[in-house]
Protein backbone atom coordinates (compact mmCIF):
# COMPACT_ATOMS: atom_id res chain seq x y z
CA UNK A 1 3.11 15.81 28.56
CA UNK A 2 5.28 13.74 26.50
CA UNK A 3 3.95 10.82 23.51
CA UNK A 4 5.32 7.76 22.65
CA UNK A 5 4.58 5.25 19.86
CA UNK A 6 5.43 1.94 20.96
CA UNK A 7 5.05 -1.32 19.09
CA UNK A 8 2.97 -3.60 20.08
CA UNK A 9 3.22 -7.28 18.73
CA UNK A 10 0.78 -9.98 18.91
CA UNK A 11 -3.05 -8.26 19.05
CA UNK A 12 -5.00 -10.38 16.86
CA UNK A 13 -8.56 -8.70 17.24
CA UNK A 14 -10.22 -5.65 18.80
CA UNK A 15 -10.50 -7.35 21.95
CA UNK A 16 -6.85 -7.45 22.17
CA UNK A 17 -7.02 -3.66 21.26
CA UNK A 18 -9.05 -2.73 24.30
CA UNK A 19 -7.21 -5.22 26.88
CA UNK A 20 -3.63 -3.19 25.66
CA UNK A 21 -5.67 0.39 25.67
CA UNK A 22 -7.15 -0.47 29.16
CA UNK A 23 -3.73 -1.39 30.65
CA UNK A 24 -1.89 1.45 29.42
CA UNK A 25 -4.70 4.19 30.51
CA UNK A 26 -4.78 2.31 33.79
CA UNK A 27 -1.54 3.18 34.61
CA UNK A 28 -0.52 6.41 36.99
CA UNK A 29 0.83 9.76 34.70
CA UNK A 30 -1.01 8.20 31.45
CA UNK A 31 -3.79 10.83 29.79
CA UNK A 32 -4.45 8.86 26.79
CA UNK A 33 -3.56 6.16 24.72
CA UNK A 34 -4.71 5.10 21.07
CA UNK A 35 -4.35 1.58 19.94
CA UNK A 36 -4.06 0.88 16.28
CA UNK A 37 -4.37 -3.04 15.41
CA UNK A 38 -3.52 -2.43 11.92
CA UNK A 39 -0.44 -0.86 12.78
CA UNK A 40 0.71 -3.15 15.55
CA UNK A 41 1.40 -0.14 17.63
CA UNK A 42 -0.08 2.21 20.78
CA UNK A 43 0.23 5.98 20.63
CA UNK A 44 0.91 7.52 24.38
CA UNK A 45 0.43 10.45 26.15
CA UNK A 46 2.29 10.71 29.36
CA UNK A 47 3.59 12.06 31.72
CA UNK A 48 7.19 11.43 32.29
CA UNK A 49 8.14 13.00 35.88
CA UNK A 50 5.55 9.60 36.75
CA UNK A 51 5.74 6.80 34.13
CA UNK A 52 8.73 5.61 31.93
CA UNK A 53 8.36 4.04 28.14
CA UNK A 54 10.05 1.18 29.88
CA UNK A 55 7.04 1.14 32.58
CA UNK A 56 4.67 1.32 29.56
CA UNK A 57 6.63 -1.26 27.52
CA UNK A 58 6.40 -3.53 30.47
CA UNK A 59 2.41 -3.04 30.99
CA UNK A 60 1.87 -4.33 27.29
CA UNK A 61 4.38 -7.74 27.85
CA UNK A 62 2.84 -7.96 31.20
CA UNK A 63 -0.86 -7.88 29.59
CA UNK A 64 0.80 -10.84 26.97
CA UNK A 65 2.08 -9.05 23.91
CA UNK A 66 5.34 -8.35 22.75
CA UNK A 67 6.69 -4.41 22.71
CA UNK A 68 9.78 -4.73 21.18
CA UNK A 69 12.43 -1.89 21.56
């Protein structure tokens, strides 16, 4: 397993915590993610033989929030 911290722009509230959190657990190879509002920014285990950063990256935009590289 492999972690990532990714930043994640544009979460306003806790509900925007659990929509990012939700998406990135949802997808295949992920074992956990942590979601920090006051950091802008999501903590990732993974697995990388299944999911890429960019595949994770593109979950959060996809969701509506900015993960800049």
């Amino acid at each position: 397993m492999n972690e990532v911290t990714i930043k994640v722009e544009g979460m306003s509230c806790g509900g925007c915590v659990k929509n990012v959190t939700g998406v990135l657990k949802a997808l295949p190879g992920v074992t956990d993610a942590q979601v920090s509002l006051a950091d802008a920014s999501a903590t990732v285990r993974y697995d990388p033989a299944t999911v890429s950063v960019e595949a994770l990256r593109e979950a959060v935009e996809n969701a509506g929030f900015d993960s800049p590289t």
